[in-house]
Protein backbone atom coordinates (compact mmCIF):
# COMPACT_ATOMS: atom_id res chain seq x y z
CA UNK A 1 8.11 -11.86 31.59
CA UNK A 2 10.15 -8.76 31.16
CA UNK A 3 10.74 -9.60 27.81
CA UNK A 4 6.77 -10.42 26.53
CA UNK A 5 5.95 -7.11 27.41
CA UNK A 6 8.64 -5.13 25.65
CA UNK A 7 8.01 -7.17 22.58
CA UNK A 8 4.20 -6.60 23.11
CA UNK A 9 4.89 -2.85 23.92
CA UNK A 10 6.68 -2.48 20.72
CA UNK A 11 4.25 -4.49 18.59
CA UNK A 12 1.66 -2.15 19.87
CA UNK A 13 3.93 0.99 18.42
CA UNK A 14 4.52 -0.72 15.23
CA UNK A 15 0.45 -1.09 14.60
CA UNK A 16 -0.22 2.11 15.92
CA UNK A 17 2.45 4.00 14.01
CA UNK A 18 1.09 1.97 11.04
CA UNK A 19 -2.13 3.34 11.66
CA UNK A 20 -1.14 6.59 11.48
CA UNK A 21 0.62 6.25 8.09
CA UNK A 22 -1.96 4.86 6.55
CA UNK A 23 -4.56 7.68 7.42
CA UNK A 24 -1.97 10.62 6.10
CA UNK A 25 -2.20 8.63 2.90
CA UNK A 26 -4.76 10.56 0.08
CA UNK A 27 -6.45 7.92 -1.03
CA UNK A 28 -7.49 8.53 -5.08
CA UNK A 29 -10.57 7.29 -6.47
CA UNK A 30 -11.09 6.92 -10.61
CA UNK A 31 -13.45 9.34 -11.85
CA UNK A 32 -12.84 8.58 -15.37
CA UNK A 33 -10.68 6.47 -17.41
CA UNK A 34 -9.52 6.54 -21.03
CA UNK A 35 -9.24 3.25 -22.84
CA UNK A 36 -6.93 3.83 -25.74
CA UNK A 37 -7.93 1.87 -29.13
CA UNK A 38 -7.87 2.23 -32.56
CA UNK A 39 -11.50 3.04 -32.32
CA UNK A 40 -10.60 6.11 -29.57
CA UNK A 41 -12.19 9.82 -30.47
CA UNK A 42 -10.26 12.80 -29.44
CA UNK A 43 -12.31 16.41 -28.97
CA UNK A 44 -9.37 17.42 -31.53
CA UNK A 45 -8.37 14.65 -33.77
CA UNK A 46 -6.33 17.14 -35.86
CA UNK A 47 -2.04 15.48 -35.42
CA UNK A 48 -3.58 12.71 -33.34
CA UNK A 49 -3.80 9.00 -33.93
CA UNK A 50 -3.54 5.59 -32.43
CA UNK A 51 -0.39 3.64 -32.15
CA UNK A 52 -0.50 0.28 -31.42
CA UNK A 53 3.66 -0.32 -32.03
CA UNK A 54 4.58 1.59 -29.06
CA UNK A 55 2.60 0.97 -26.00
CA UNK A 56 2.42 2.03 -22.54
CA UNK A 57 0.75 0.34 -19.94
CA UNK A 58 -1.79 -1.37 -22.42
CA UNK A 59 -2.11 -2.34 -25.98
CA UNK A 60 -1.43 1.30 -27.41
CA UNK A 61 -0.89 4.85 -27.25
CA UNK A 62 -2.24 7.98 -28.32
CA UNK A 63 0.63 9.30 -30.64
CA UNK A 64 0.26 12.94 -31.13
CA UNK A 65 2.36 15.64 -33.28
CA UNK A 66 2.83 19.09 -33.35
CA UNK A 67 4.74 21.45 -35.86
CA UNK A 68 4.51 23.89 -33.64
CA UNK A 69 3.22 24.94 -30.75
CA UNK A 70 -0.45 23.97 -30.28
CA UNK A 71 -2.95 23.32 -27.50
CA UNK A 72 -4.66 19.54 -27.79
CA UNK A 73 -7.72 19.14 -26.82
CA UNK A 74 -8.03 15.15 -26.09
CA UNK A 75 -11.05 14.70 -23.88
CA UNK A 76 -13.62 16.11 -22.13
CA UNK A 77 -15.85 14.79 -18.97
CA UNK A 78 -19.22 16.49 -18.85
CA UNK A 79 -19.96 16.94 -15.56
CA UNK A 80 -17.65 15.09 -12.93
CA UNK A 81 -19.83 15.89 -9.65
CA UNK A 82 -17.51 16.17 -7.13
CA UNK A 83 -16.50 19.00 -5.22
CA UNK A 84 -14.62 20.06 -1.97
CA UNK A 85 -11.53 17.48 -3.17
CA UNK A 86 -8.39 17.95 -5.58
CA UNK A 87 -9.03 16.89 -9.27
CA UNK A 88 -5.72 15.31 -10.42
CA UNK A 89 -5.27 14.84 -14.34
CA UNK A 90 -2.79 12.31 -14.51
CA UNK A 91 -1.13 10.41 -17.72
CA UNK A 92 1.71 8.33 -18.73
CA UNK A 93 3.61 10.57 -21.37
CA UNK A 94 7.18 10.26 -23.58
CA UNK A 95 8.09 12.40 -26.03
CA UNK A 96 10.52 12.49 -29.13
CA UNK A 97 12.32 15.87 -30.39
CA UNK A 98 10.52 18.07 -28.47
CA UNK A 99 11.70 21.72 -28.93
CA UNK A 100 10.13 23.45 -26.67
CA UNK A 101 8.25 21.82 -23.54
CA UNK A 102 5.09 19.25 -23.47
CA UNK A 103 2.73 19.50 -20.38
CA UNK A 104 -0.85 18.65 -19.31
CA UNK A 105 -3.64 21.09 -18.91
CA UNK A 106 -7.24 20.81 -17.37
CA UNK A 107 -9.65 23.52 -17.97
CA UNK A 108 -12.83 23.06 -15.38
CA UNK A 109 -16.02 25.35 -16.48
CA UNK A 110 -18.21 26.31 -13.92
CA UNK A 111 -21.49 27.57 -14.34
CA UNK A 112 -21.93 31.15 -14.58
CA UNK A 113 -18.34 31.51 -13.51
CA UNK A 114 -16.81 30.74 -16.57
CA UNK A 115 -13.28 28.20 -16.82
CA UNK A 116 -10.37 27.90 -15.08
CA UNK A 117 -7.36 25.68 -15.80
CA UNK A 118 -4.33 24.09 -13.89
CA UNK A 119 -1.15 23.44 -16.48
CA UNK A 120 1.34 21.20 -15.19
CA UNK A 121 4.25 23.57 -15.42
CA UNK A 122 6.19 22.13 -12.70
CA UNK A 123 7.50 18.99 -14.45
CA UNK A 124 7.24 19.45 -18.24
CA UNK A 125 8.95 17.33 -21.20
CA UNK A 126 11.31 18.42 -23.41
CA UNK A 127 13.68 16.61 -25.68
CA UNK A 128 12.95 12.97 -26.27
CA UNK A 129 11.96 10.65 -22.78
CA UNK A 130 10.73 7.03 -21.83
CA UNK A 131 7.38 6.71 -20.43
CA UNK A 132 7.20 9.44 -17.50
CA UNK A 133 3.99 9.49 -15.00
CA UNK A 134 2.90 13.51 -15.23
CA UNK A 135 -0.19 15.44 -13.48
CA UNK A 136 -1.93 18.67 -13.22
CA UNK A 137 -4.45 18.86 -10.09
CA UNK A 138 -7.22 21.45 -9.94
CA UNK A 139 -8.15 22.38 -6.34
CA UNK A 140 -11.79 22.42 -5.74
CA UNK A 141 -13.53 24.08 -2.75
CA UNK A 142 -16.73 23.12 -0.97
CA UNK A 143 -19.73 24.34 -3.75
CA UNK A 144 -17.45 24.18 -6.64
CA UNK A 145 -18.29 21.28 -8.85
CA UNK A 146 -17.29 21.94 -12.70
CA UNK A 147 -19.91 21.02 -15.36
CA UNK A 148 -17.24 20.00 -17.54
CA UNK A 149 -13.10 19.24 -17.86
CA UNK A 150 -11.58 19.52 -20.60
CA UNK A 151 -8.35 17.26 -20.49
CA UNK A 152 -5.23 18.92 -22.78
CA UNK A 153 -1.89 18.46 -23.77
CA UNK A 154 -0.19 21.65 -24.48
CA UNK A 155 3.32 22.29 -27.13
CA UNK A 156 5.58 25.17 -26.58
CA UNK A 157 7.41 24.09 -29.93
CA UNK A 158 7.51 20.93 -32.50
CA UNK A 159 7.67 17.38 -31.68
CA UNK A 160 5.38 14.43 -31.17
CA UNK A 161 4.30 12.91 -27.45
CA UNK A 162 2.78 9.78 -26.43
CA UNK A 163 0.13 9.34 -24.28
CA UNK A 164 -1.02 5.95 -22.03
CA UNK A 165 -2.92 5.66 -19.06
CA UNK A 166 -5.28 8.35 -18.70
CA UNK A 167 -7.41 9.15 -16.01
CA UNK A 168 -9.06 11.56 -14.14
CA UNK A 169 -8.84 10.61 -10.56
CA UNK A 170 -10.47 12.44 -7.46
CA UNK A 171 -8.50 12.82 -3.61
CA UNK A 172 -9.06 14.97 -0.78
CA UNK A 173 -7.68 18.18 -0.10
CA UNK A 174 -5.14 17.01 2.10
């Protein structure tokens, strides 16, 4: 008898302490996804181009090159409606001969306010990788909602980057 209610005691814990992990957890939602194809259009086609020989997570890439350093402008959203959350511009990336580094940006306009951008400085690429998972989060407060995000990638120096499995994604504040 002793011995049912210590295992049902510690059942009990084990749920319960479940419970609790699972609500700490920020769950994501997809705001916007970007299938890659040869038939994909880029805000700034210029150095960008589909590559079906080296893919990611799906058919393809997005192989882009720089000769120097250069902002990318790849996509942009319109308006995302959502506010009071944490914006999180996320991508599979690998690069080859980078000099320099390689790093996601997001730009978020607001009306009347102008735009402000989040650069993914913490873990940039450099050199030549594999595929790497990389994001930039932009931290929006209650009334901010951006009418449009512009989704970069950004080159310090020379080098081409691949890019798989992009998405916009959408998560509390924590």
């Amino acid at each position: 008898m002793k011995d049912t209610r210590i295992c049902t005691i510690a059942v009990c814990l084990l749920l319960l302490s479940g419970l609790g992990c699972r609500s700490r957890e920020a769950p994501e939602s997809v705001l916007r996804e970007f299938p890659l194809s040869a038939a994909v259009e880029t805000v700034n086609p210029e150095g960008v181009s589909f590559d079906p020989e080296s893919p990611g997570a799906s058919a393809g890439s997005l192989k882009i090159t720089a000769a120097g350093p250069r902002v990318v402008e790849l996509f942009r959203t319109g308006d995302v409606d959502v506010e009071d959350a944490r914006l999180i511009y996320r991508a599979r990336v690998k690069t080859q001969d980078v000099e320099g580094q390689v790093y996601l940006e997001m730009y978020c306009r607001f009306a009347g306010k102008g735009s402000f951008f989040s650069r993914g400085l913490d873990a940039p690429l450099t050199g030549t990788t594999g595929w790497t998972t990389v994001e930039t989060p932009f931290f929006l407060k209650k009334g901010e909602n951006p009418d449009d995000v512009a989704l970069n990638l950004v080159f310090t120096g020379k080098g081409a980057a691949w890019m798989d499995d992009i998405r916009l994604l959408r998560a509390p504040l924590r």
